[in-house]
C-alpha atoms as a PDB file:
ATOM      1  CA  UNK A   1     119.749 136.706 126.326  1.00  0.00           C
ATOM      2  CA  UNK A   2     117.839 135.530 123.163  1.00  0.00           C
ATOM      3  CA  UNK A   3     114.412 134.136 124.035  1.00  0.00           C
ATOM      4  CA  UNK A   4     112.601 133.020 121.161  1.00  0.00           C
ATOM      5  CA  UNK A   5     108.939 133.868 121.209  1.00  0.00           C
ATOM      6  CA  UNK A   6     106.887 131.430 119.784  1.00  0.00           C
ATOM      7  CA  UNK A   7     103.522 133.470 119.851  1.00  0.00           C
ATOM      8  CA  UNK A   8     105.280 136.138 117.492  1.00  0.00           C
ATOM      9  CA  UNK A   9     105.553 133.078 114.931  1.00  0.00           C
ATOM     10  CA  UNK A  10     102.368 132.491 113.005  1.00  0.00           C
ATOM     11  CA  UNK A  11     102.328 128.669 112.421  1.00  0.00           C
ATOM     12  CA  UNK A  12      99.358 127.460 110.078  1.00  0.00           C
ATOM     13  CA  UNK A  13      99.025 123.647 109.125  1.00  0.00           C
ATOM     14  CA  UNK A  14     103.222 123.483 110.187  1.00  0.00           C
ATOM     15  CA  UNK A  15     104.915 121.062 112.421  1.00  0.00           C
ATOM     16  CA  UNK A  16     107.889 123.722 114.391  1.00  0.00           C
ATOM     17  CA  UNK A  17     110.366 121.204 113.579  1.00  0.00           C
ATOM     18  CA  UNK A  18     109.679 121.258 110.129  1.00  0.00           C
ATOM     19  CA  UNK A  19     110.175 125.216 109.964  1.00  0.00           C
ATOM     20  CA  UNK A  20     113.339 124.664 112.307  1.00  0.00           C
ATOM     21  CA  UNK A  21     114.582 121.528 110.310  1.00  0.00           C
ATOM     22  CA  UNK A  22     113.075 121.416 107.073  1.00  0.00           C
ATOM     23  CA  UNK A  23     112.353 117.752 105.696  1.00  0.00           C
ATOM     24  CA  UNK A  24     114.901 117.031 102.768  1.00  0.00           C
ATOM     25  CA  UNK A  25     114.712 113.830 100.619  1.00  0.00           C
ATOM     26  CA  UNK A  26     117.923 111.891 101.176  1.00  0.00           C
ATOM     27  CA  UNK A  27     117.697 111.115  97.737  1.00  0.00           C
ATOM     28  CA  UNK A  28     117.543 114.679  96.279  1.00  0.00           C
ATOM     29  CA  UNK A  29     117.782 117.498  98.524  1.00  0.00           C
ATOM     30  CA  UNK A  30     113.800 118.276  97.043  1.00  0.00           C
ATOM     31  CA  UNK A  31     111.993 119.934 100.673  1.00  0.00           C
ATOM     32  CA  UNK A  32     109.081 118.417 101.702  1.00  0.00           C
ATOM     33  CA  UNK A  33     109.766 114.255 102.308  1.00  0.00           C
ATOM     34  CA  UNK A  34     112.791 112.635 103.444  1.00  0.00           C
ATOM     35  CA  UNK A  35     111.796 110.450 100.447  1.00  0.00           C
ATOM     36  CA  UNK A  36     109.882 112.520  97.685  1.00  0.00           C
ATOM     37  CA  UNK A  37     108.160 110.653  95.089  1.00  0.00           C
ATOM     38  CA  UNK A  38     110.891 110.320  92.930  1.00  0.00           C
ATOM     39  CA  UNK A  39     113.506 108.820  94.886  1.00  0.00           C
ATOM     40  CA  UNK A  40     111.157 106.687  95.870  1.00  0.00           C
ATOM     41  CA  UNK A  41     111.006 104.944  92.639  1.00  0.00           C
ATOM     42  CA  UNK A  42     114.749 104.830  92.602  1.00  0.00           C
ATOM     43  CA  UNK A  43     115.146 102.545  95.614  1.00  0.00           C
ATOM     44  CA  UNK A  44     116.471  98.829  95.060  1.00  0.00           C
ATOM     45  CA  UNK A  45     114.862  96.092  96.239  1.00  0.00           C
ATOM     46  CA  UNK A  46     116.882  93.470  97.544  1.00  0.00           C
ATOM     47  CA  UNK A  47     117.477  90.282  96.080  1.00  0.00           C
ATOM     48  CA  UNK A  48     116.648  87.422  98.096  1.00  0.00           C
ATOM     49  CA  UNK A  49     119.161  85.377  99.642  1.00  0.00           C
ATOM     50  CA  UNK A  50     119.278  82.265 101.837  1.00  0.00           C
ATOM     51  CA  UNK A  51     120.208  83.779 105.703  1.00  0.00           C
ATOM     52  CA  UNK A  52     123.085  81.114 106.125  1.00  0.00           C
ATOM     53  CA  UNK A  53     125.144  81.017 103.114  1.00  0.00           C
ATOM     54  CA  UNK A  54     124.152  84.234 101.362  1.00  0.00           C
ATOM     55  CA  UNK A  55     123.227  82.920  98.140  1.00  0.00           C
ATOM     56  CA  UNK A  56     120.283  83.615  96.169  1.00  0.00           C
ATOM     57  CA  UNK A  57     117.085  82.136  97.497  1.00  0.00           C
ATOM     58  CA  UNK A  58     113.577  81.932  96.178  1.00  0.00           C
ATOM     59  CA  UNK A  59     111.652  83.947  99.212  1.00  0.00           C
ATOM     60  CA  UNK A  60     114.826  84.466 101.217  1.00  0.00           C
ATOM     61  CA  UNK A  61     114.090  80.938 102.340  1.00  0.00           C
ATOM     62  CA  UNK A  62     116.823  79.441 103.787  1.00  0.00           C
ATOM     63  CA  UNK A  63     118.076  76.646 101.885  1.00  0.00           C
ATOM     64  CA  UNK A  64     117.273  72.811 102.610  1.00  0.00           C
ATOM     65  CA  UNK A  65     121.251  71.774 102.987  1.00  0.00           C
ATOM     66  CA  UNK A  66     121.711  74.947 104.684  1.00  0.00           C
ATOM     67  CA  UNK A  67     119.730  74.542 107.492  1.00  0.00           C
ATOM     68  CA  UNK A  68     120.507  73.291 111.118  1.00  0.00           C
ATOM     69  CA  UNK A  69     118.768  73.326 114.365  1.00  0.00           C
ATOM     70  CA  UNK A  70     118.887  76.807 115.538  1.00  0.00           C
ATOM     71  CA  UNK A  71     118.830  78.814 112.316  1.00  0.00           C
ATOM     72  CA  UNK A  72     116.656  81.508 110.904  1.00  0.00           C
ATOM     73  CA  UNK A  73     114.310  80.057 108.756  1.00  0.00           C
ATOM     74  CA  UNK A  74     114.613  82.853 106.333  1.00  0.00           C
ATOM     75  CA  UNK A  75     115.341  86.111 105.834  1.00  0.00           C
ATOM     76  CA  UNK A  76     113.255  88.999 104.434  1.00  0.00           C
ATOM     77  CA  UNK A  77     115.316  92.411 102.979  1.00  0.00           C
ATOM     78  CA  UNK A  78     113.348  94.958 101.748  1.00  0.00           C
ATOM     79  CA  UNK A  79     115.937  97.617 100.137  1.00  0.00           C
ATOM     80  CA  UNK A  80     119.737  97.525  99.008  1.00  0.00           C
ATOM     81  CA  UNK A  81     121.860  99.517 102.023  1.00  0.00           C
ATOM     82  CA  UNK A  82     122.786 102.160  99.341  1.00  0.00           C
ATOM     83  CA  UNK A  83     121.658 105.316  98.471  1.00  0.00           C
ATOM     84  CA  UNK A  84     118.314 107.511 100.330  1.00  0.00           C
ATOM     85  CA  UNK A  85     117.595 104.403 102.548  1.00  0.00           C
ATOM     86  CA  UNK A  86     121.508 104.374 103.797  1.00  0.00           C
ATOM     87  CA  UNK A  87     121.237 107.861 104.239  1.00  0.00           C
ATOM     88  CA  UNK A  88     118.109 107.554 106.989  1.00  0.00           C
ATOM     89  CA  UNK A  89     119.739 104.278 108.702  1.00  0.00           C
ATOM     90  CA  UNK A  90     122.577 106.489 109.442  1.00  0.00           C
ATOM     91  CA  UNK A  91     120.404 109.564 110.611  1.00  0.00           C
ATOM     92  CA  UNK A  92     118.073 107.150 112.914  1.00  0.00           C
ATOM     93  CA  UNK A  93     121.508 105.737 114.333  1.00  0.00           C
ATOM     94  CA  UNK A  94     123.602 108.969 114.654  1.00  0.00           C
ATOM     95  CA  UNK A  95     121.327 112.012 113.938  1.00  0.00           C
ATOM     96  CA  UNK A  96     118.642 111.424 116.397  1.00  0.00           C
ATOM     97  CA  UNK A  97     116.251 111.558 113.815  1.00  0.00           C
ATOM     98  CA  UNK A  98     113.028 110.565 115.671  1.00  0.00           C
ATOM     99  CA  UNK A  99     111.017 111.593 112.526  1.00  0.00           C
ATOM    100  CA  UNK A 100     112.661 109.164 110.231  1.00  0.00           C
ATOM    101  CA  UNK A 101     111.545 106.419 111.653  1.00  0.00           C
ATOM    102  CA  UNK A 102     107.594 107.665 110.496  1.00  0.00           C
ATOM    103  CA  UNK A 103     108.552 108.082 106.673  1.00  0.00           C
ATOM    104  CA  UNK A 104     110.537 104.915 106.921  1.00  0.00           C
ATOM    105  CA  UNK A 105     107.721 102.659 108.296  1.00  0.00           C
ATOM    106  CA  UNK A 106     105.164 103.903 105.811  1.00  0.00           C
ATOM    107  CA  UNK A 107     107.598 102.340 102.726  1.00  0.00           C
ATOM    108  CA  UNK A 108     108.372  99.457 104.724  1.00  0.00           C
ATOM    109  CA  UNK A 109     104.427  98.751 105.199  1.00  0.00           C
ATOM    110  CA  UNK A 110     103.585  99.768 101.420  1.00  0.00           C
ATOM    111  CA  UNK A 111     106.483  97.054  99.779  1.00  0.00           C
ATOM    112  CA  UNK A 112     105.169  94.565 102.476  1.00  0.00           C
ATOM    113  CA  UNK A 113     101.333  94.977 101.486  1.00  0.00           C
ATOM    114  CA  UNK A 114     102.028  95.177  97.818  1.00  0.00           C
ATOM    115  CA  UNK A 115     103.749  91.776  98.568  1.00  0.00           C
ATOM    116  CA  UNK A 116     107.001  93.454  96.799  1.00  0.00           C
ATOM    117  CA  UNK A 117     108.568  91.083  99.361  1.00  0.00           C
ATOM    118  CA  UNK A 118     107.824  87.750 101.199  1.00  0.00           C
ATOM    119  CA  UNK A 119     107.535  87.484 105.082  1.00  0.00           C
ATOM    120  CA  UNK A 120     105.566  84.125 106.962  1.00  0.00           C
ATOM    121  CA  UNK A 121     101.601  84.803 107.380  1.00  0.00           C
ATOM    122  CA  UNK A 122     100.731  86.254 111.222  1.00  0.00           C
ATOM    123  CA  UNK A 123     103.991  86.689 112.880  1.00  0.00           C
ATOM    124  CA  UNK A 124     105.021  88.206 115.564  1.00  0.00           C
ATOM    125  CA  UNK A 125     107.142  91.233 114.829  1.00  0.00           C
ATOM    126  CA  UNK A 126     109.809  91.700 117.444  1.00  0.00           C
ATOM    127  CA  UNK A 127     112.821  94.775 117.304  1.00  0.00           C
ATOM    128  CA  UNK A 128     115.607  93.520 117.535  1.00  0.00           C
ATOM    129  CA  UNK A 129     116.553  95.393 121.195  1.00  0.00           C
ATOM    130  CA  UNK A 130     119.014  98.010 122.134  1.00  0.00           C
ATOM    131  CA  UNK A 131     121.236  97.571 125.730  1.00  0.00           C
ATOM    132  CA  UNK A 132     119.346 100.483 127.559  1.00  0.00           C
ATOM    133  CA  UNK A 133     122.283 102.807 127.639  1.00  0.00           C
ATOM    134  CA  UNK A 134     122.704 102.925 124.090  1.00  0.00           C
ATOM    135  CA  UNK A 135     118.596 103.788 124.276  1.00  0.00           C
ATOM    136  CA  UNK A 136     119.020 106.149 126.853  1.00  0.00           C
ATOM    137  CA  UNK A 137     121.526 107.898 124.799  1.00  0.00           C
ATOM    138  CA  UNK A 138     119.563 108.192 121.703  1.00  0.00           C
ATOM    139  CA  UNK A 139     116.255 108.870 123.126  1.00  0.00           C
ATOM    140  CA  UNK A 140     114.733 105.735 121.355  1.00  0.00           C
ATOM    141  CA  UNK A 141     115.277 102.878 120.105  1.00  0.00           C
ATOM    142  CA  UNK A 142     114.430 103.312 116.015  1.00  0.00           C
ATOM    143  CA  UNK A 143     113.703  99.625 115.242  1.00  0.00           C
ATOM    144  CA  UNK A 144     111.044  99.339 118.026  1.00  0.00           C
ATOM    145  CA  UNK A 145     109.901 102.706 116.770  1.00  0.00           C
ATOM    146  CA  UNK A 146     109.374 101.490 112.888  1.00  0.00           C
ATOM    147  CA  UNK A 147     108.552  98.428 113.792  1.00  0.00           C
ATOM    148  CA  UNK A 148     105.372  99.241 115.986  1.00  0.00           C
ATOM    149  CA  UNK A 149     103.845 101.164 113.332  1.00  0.00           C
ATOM    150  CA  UNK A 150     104.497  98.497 110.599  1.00  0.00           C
ATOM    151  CA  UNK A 151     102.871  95.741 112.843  1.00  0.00           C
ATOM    152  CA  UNK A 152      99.779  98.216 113.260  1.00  0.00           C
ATOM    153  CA  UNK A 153      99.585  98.885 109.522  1.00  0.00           C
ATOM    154  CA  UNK A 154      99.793  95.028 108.996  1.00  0.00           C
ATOM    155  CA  UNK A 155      97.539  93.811 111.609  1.00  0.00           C
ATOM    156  CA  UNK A 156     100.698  91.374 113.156  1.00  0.00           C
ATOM    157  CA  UNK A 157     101.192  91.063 116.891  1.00  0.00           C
ATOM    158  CA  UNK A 158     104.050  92.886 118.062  1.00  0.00           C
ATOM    159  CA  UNK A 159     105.856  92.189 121.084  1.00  0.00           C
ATOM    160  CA  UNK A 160     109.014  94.883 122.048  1.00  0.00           C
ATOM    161  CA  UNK A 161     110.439  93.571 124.842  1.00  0.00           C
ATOM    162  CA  UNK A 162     110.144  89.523 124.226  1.00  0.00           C
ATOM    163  CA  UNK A 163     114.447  89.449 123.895  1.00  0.00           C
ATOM    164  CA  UNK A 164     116.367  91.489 126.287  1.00  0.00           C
ATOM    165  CA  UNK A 165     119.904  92.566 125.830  1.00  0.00           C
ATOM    166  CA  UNK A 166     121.536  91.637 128.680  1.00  0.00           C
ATOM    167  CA  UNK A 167     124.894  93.302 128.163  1.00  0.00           C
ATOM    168  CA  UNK A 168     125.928  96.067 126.053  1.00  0.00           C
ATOM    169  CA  UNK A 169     128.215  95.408 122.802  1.00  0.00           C
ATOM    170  CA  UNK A 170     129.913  97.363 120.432  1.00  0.00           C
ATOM    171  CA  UNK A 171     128.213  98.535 116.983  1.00  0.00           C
ATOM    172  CA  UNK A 172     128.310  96.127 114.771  1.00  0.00           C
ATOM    173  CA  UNK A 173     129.411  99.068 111.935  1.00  0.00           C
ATOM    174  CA  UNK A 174     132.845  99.100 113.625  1.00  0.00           C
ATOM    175  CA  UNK A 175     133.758  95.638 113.421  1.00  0.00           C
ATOM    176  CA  UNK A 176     134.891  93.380 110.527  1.00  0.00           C
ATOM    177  CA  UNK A 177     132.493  89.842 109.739  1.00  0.00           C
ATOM    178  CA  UNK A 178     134.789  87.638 111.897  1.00  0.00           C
ATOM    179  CA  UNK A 179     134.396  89.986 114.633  1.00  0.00           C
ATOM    180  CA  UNK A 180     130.654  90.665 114.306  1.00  0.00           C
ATOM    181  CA  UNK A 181     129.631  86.881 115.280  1.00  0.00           C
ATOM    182  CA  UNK A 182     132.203  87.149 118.588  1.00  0.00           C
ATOM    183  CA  UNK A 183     130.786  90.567 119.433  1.00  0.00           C
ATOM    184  CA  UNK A 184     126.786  89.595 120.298  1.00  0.00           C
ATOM    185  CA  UNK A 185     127.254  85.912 121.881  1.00  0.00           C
ATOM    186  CA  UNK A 186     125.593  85.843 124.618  1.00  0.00           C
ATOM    187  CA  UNK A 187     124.004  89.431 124.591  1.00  0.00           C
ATOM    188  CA  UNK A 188     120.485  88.251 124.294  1.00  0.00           C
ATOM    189  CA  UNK A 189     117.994  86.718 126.638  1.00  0.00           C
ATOM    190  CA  UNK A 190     114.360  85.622 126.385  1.00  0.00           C
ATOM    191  CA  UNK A 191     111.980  87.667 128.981  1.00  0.00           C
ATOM    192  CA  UNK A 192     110.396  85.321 131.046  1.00  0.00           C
ATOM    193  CA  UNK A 193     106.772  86.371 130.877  1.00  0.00           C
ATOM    194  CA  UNK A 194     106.029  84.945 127.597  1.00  0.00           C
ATOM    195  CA  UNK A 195     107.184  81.927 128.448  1.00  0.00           C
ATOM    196  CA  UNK A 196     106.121  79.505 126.909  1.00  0.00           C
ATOM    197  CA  UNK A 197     106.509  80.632 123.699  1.00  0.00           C
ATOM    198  CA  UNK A 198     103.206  80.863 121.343  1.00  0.00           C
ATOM    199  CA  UNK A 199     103.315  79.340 117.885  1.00  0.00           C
ATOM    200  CA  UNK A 200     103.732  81.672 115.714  1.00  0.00           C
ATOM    201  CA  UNK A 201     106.144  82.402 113.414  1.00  0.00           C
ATOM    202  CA  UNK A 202     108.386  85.040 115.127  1.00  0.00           C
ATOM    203  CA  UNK A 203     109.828  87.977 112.827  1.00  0.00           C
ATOM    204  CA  UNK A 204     112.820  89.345 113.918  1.00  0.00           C
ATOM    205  CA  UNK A 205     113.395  93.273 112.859  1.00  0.00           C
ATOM    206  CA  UNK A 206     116.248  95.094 112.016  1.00  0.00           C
ATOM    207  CA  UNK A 207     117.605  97.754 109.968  1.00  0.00           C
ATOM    208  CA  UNK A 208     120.596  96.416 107.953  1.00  0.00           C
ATOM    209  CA  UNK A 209     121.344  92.952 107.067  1.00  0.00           C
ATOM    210  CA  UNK A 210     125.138  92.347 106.903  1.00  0.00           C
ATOM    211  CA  UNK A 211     126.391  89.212 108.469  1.00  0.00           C
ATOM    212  CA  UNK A 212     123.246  88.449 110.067  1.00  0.00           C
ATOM    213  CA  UNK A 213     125.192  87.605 113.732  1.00  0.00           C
ATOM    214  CA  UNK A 214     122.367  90.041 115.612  1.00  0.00           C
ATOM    215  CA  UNK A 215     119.574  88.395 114.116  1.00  0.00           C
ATOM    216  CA  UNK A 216     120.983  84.766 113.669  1.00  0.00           C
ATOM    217  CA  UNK A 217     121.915  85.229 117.879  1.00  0.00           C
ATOM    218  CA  UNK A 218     118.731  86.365 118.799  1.00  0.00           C
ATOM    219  CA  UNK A 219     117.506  83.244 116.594  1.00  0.00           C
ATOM    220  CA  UNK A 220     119.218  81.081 118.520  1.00  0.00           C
ATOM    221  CA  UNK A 221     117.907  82.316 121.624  1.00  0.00           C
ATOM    222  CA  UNK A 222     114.057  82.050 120.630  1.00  0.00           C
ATOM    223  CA  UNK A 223     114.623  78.197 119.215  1.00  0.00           C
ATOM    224  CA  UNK A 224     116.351  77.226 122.455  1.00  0.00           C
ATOM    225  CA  UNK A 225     113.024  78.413 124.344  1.00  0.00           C
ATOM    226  CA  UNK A 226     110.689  76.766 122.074  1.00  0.00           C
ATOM    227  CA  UNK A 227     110.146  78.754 118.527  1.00  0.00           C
ATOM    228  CA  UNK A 228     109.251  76.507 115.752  1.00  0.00           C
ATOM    229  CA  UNK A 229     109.363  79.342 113.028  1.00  0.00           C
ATOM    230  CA  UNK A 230     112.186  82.500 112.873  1.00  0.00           C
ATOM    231  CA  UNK A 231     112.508  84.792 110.200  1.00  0.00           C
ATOM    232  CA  UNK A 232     114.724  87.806 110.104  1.00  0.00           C
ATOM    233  CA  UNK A 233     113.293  90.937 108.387  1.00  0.00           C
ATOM    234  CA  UNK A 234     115.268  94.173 107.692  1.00  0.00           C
ATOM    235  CA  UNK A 235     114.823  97.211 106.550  1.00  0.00           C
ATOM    236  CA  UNK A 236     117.898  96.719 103.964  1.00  0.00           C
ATOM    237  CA  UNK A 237     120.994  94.326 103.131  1.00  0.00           C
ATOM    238  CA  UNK A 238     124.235  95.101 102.817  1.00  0.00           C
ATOM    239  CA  UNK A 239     127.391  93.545 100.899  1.00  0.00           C
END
């Protein structure tokens, strides 16, 4: 049998998994980055739009007439889903891609601290969670992954396990709008430890921004316990 004999490999300064899988911009196919400098550049920035009706809004605020009891107070988007950033949603969700999620959270953090994008001052950054099958069958769960290393980088409390999915659901990917808001009713629930609720704004994190049914459920869920302020904030938005 073939035993590969990792003391006859000199390694100097080089992670083994980038000499097994070497790192290739989803942009350009350049070695090195999953996003070299370039492709970097080339990456849209997504127009602001109110979370309930879609339209354009100043801040991603959602609008006055738009707003009821239990909805998001706004929405944050940092990229277009197109492109090198659809490319490394799609690897985080199917590939396995643990080391994504680093290269990913480092542009995330640099838009947000030059304030390329808006998001409430202080909040509380929570992922928005995975049933813990799905988790267990991908090793990890990428948006509490990203999202721990962005609230480090921006000094913002960040709290993992506040919602719990109670029940699993099918991706969201495979369903059509109408279906989407059917799909996650019901799927969250607040974890009882942290209740009450403190008053901060809460920041709810996700990778794409379709529909908004994940994020506007989970809202739901934290205004019915007590949360004054909810934002959504995604990695990108989609059409």
């Amino acid at each position: 049998p073939f035993i590969w004999n990792l003391h006859a490999i000199i390694i100097q300064d080089v992670d083994l998994l980038d000499l097994i899988f070497p790192k290739k911009c989803f942009g350009c196919g350049a070695e090195g980055r999953y996003f070299c400098p370039l492709c970097q550049e080339k990456l849209k920035i997504a127009n602001p739009i109110c979370p309930v009706c879609s339209r354009p809004s100043n801040k991603g605020l959602t609008h006055p007439g738009c707003r009821y009891e239990l909805s998001p107070d706004g929405l944050t988007s940092i990229w277009e889903y197109q492109g090198g950033i659809r490319k490394a949603i799609l690897a985080l969700k199917y590939k396995f891609a643990y080391e994504v999620s680093q290269e990913i959270a480092e542009l995330v953090v640099e838009k947000l601290k030059k304030r390329k994008v808006f998001t409430p001052a202080r909040p509380i950054l929570i992922p928005v969670p995975l049933h813990h099958q799905r988790q267990n069958w991908r090793g990890f769960n990428q948006m509490e992954e990203i999202g721990k290393r962005v609230a480090l980088k921006m000094r913002w409390e960040f709290i993992p396990d506040l919602i719990v999915r109670k029940k699993t659901s099918l991706p969201q990917t495979e369903l059509k709008r109408r279906e989407r808001v059917e799909n996650v009713k019901g799927v969250f629930l607040i974890n009882k430890k942290y209740l009450p609720l403190k008053t901060k704004p809460f920041l709810l994190f996700d990778d794409v921004w379709t529909t908004g049914s994940t994020i506007k459920e989970a809202t739901k869920i934290l205004k019915k316990a007590g949360a004054k302020e909810v934002w959504g904030l995604t990695i990108s938005k989609g059409h």
